[in-house]
Protein backbone atom coordinates (compact mmCIF):
# COMPACT_ATOMS: atom_id res chain seq x y z
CA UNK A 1 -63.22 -10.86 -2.55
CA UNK A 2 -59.48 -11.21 -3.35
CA UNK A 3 -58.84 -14.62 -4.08
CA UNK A 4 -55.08 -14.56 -4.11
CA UNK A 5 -53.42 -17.34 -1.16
CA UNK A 6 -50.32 -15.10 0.08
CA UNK A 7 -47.52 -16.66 1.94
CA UNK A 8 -45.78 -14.32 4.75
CA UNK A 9 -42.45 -15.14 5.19
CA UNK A 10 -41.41 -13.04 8.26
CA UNK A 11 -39.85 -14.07 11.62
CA UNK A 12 -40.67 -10.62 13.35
CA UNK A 13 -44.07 -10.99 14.81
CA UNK A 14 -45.13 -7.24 15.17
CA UNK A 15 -44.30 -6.75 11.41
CA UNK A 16 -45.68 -10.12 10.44
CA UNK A 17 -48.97 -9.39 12.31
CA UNK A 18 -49.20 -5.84 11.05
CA UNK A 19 -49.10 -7.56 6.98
CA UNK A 20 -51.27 -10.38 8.03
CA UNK A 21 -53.91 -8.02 9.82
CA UNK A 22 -54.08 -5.68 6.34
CA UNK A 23 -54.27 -8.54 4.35
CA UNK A 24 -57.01 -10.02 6.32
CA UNK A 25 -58.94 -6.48 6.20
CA UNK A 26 -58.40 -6.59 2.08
CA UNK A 27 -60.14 -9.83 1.83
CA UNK A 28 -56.59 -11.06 1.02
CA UNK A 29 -56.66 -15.14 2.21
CA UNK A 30 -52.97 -16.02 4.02
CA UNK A 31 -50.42 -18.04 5.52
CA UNK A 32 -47.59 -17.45 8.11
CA UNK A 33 -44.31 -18.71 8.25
CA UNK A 34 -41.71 -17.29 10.53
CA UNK A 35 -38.45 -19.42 9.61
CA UNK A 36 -36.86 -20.44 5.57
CA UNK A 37 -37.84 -23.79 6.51
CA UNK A 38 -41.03 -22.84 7.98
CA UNK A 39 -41.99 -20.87 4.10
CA UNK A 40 -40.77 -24.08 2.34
CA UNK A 41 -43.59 -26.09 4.00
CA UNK A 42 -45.93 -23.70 3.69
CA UNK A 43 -45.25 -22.83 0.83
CA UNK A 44 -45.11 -26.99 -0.82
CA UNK A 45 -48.07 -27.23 1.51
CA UNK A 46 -50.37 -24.60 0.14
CA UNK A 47 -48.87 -23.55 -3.33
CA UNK A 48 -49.71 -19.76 -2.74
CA UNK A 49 -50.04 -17.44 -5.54
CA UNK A 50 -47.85 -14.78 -3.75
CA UNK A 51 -45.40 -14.58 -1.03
CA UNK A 52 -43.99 -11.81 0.87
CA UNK A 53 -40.68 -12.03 1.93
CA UNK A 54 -38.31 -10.68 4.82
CA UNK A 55 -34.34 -11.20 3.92
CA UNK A 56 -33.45 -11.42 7.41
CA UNK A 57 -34.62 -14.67 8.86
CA UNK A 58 -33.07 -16.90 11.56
CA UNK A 59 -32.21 -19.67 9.97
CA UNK A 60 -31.30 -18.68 6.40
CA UNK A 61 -30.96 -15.74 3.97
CA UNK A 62 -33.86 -14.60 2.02
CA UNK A 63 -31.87 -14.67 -1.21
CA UNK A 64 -31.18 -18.82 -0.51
CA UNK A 65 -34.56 -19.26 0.23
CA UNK A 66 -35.67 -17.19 -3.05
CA UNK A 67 -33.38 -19.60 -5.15
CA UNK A 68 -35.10 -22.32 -3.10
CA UNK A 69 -38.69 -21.38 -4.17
CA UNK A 70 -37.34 -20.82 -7.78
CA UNK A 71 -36.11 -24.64 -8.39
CA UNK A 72 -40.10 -25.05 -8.25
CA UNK A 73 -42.30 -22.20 -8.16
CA UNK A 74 -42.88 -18.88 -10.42
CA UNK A 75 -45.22 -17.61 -7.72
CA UNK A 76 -44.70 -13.61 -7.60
CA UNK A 77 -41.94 -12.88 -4.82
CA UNK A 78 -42.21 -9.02 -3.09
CA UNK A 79 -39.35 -9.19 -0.97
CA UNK A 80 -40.30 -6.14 2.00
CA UNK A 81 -36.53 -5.92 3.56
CA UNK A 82 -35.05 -3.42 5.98
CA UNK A 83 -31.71 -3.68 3.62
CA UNK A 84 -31.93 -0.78 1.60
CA UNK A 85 -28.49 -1.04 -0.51
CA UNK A 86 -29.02 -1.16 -4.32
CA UNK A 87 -26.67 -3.91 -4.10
CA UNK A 88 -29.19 -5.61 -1.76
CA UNK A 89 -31.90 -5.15 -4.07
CA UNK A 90 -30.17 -6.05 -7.19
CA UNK A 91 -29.49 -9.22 -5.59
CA UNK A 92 -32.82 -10.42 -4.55
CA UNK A 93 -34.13 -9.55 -8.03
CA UNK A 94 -31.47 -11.65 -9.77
CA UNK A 95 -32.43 -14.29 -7.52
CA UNK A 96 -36.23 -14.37 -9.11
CA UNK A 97 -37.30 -11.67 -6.90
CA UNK A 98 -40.31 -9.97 -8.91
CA UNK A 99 -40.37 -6.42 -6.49
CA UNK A 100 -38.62 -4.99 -3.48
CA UNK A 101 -40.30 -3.13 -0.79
CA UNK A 102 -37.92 -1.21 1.74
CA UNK A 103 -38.71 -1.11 5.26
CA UNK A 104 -40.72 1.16 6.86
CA UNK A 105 -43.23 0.40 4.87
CA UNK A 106 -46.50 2.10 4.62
CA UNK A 107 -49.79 -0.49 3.99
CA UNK A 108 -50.76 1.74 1.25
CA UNK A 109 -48.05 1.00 -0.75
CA UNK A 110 -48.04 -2.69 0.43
CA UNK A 111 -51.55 -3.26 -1.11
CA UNK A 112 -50.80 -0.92 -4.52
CA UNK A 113 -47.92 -3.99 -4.99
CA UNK A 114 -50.11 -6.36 -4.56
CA UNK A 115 -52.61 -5.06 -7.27
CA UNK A 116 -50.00 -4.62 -9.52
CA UNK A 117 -48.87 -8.33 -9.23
CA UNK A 118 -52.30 -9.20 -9.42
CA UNK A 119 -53.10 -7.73 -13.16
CA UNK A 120 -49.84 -9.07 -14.10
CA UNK A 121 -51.20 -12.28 -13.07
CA UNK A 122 -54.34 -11.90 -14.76
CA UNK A 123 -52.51 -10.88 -17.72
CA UNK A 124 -50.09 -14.27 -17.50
CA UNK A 125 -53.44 -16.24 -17.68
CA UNK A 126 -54.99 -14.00 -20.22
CA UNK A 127 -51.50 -15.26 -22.15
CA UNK A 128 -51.83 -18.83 -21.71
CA UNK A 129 -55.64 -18.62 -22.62
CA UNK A 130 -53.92 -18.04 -26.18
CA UNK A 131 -54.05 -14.10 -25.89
CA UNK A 132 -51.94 -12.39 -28.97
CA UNK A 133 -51.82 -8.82 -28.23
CA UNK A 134 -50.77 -7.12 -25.25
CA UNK A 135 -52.49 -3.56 -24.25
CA UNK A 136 -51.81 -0.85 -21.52
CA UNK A 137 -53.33 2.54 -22.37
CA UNK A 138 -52.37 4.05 -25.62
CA UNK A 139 -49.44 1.20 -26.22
CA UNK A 140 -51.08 -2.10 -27.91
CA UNK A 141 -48.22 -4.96 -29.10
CA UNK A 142 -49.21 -6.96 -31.32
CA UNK A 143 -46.97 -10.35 -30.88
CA UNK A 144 -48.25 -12.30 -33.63
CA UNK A 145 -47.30 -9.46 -36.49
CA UNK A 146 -44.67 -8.50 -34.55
CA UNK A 147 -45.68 -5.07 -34.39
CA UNK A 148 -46.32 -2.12 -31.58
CA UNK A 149 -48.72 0.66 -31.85
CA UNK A 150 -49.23 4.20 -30.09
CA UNK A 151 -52.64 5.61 -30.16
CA UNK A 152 -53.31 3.48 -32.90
CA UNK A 153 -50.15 4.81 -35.09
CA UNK A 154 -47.64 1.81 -35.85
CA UNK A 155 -44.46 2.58 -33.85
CA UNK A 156 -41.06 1.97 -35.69
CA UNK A 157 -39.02 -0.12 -33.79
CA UNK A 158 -35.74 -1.27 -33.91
CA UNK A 159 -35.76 -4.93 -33.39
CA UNK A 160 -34.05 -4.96 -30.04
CA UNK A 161 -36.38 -1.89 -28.94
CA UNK A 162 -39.57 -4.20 -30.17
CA UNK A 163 -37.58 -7.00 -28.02
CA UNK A 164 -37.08 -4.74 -24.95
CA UNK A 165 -40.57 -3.61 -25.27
CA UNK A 166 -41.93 -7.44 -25.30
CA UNK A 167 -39.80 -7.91 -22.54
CA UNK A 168 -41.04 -5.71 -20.38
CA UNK A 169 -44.36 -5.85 -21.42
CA UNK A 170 -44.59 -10.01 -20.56
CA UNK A 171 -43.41 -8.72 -17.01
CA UNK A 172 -45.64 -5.55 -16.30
CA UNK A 173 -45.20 -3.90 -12.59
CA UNK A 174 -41.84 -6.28 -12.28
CA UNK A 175 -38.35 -4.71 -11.85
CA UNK A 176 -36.08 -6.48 -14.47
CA UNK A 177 -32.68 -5.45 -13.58
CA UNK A 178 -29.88 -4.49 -16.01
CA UNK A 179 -28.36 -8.14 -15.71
CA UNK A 180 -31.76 -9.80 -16.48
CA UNK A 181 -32.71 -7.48 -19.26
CA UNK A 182 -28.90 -7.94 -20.92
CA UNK A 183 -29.30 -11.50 -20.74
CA UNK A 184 -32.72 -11.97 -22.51
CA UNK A 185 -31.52 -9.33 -25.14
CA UNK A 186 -28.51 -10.10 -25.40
CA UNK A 187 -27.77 -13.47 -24.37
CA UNK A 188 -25.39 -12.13 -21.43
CA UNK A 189 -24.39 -9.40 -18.42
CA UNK A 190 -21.24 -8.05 -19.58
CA UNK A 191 -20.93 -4.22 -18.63
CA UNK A 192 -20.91 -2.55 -22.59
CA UNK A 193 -24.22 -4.46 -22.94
CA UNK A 194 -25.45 -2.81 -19.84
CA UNK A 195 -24.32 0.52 -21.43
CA UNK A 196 -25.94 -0.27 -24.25
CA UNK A 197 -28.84 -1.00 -22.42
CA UNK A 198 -29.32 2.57 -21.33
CA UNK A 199 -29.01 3.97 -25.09
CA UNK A 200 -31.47 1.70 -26.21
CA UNK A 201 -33.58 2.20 -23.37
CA UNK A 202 -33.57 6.16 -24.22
CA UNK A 203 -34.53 6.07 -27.88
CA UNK A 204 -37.01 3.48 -26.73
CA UNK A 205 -38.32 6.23 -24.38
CA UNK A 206 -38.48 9.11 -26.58
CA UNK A 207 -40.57 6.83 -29.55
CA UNK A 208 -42.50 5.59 -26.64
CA UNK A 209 -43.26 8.74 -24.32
CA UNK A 210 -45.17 11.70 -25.00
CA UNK A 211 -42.57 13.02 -22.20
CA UNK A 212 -39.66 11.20 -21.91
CA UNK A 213 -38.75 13.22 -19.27
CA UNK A 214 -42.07 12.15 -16.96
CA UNK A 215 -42.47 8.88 -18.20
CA UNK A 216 -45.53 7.29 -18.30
CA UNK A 217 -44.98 3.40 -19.35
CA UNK A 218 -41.41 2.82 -18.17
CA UNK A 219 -40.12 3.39 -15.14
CA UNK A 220 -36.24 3.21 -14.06
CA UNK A 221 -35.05 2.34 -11.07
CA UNK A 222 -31.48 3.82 -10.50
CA UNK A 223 -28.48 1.42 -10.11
CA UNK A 224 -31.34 -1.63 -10.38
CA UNK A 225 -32.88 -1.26 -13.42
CA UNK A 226 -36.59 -0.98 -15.13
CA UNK A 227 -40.53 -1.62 -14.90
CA UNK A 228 -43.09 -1.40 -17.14
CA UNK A 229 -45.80 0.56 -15.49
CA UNK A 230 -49.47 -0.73 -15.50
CA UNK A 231 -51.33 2.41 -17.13
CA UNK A 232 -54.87 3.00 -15.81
């Protein structure tokens, strides 16, 4: 059985009742909320561990209600929007969005979210139960000695590509977006950080990729930014 307690935030009940009826059939457990105020009770009430969230509710915008949920919660936001804009998405991530699902949507690729933010979440409580070393396929980090290894071969990192490795590492299966990423890094968003971003992120890719050109462990997502792809 999947334990996870999912919130549906969605005011369009064909849509809503299509998510709740696949969750239902995954073992998934669930609550419905058609309204932003509607979510913030539920969500207060019954502390889920995930919540799905439409932008485009009646009574306020997704992004509010995502800054909302922040001021108290961490629970794992996958907004599933019919706004398609990279400007759209960008938003909602640097709002505490963790993923962005476009509409139509196909369950399939509903349900491979939700496993992903489900091993991320097992991963979060494998790091507060005093874990030390992170692992996904061939790539092991070792926090502690401040070190990352490649099929067992000690990678040499610069220390912001050991930082931007951590970084997404602590948030595996989440798009970080160029502003987020700049910030942790770098302590800001400013546009020659962003382009600094990229060249870091490409001679992080070529130490870290067998084929940088198919990548493997780190995905990028164009105009948004990047995710660290669960391996295996």
């Amino acid at each position: 059985m999947n334990k996870l307690l999912i919130l549906v935030v969605e005011d369009d009940k064909p849509v809503r009742n299509l998510i709740c009826t696949t969750l239902k059939a995954h073992d998934y457990r669930y609550v419905e909320a058609p309204t932003g105020e509607a979510a913030i009770m539920e969500a207060t009430s019954h502390n889920p561990e995930v919540i799905l969230l439409d932008l485009g509710l009646p009574d306020m915008d997704g992004v509010e209600l995502i800054h909302k949920i922040r001021a108290w919660s961490m629970a794992p936001i996958i907004v599933i929007s019919a706004r398609s804009e990279d400007s759209d998405k960008i938003q909602a991530l640097d709002a505490g969005a963790d993923d962005y699902l476009t509409k139509p949507f196909s369950v399939e690729e509903l349900l491979a979210r939700l496993r992903v933010t489900q091993r991320r979440l097992s991963m979060m409580e494998g790091e507060r139960l005093g874990e030390t070393a992170f692992v996904n396929g061939d790539l092991r980090i070792d926090y502690a000695a401040r070190c990352a290894y490649m099929k067992g071969e000690e990678m040499h990192l610069t220390p912001i590509e050991y930082k931007l490795l951590c970084l997404l590492a602590q948030n595996t299966g989440k798009v970080l977006t160029h502003t987020f990423i700049t910030q942790k890094v770098w302590g800001n968003g400013w546009e020659n950080d962003i382009a600094s971003l990229r060249v870091f992120m490409a001679t992080l890719r070529k130490k870290l990729e067998s084929a940088p050109d198919s990548p493997q462990f780190i995905q990028t997502h164009i105009g948004v930014g990047y995710r660290m792809i669960k391996v295996g």
